[in-house]
C-alpha atoms as a PDB file:
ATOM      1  CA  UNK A   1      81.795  79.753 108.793  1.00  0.00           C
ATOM      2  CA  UNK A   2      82.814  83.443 107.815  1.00  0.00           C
ATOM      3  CA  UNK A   3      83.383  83.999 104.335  1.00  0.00           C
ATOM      4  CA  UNK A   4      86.621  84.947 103.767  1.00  0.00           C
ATOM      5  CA  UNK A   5      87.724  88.824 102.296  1.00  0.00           C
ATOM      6  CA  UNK A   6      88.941  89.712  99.390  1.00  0.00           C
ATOM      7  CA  UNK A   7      91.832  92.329 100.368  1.00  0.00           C
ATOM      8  CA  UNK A   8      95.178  93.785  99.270  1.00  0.00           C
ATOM      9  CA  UNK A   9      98.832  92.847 100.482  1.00  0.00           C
ATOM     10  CA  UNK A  10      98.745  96.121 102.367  1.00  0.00           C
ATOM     11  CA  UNK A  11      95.346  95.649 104.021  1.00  0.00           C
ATOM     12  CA  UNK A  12      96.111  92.289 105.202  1.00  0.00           C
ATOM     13  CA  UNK A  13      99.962  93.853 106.401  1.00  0.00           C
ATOM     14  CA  UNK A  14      97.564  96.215 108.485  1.00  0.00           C
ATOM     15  CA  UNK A  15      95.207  94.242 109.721  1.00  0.00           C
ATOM     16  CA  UNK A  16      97.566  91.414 111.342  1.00  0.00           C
ATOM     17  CA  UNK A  17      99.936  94.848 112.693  1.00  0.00           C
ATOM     18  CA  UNK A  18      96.042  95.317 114.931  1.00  0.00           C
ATOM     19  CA  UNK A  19      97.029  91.803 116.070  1.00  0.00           C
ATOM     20  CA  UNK A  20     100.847  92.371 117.619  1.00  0.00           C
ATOM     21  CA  UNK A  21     102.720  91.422 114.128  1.00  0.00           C
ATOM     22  CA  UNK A  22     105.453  93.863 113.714  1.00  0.00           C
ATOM     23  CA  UNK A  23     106.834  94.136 109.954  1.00  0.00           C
ATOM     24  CA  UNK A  24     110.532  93.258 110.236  1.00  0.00           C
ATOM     25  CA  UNK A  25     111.998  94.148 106.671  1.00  0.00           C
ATOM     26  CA  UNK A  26     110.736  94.517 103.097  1.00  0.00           C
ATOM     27  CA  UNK A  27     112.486  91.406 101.139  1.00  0.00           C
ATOM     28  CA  UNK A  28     113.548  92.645  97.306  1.00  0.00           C
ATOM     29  CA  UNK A  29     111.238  90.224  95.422  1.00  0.00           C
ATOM     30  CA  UNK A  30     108.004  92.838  97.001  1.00  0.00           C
ATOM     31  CA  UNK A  31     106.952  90.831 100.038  1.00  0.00           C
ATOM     32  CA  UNK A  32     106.698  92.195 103.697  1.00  0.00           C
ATOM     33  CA  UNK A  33     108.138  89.917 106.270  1.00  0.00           C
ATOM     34  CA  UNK A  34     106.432  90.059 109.887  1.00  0.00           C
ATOM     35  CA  UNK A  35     106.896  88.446 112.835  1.00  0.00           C
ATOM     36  CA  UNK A  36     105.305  88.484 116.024  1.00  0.00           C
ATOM     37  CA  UNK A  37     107.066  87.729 119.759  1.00  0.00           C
ATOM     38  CA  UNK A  38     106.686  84.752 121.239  1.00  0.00           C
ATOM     39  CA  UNK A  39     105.780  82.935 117.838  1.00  0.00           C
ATOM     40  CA  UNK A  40     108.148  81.156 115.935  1.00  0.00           C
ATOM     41  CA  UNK A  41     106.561  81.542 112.914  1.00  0.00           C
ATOM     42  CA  UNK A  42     107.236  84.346 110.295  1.00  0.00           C
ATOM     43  CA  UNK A  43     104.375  85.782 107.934  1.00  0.00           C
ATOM     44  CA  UNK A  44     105.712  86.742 104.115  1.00  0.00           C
ATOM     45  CA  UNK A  45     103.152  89.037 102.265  1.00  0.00           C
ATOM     46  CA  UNK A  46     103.159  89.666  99.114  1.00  0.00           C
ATOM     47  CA  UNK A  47     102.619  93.576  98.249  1.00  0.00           C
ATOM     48  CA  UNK A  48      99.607  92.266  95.559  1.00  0.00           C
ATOM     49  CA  UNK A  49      96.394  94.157  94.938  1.00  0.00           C
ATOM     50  CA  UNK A  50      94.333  91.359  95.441  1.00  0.00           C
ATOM     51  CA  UNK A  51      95.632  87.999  97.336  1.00  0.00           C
ATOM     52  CA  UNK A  52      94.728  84.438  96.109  1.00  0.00           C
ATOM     53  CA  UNK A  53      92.161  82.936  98.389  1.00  0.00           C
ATOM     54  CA  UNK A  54      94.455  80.083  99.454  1.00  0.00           C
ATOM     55  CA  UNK A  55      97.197  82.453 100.482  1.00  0.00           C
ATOM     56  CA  UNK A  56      95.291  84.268 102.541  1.00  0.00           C
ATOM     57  CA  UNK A  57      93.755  81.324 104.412  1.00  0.00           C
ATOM     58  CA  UNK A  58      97.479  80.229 104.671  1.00  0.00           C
ATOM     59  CA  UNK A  59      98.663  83.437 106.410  1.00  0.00           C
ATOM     60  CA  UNK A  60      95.952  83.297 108.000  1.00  0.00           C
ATOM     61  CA  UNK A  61      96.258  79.601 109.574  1.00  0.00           C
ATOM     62  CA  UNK A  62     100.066  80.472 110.397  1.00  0.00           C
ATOM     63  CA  UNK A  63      99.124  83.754 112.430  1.00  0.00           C
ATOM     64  CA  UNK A  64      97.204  81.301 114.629  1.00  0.00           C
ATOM     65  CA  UNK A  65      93.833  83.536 114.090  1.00  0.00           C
ATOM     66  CA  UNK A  66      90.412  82.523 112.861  1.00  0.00           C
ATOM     67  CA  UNK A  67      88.753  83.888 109.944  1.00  0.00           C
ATOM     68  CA  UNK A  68      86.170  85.667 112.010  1.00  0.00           C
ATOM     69  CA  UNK A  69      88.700  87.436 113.885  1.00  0.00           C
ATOM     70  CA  UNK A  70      90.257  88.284 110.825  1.00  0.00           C
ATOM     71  CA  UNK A  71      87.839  89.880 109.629  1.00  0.00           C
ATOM     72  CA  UNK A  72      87.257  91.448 112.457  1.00  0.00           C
ATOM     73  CA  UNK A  73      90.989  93.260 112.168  1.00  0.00           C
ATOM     74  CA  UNK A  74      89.577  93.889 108.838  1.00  0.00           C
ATOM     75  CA  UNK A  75      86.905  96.162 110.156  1.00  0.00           C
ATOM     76  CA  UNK A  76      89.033  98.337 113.038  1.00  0.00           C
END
């Protein structure tokens, strides 16, 4: 099992945009709002310097993508 990063609002915005998730709108309250076609499901990141764990694995879970591949995104 991958160990999973330790990365910024932005980074993770960038690294799921590698992945076909288009950002949509900034929301007022500082979060980034993507979506990607075809998926009914909408990704809401938080523009943090560091993201708690568990959010991550949830945005994560939502976009569909492993950790490994993830990471991955990370790297590109």
């Amino acid at each position: 099992m991958a160990k999973l990063p330790v990365v910024s609002g932005r980074e993770a915005v960038k690294a799921f945009e590698k992945n076909g998730w288009k950002v949509i709108r900034r929301a007022k309250s500082r979060h980034i709002i993507m979506k990607k076609e075809g998926m009914l499901t909408t990704l809401s990141i938080p523009e943090h310097k560091v993201l708690d764990r568990g959010l991550l694995r949830s945005l994560i879970r939502d976009a569909y993508i492993s950790i490994e591949k993830f990471n991955e995104l990370l790297e590109k």
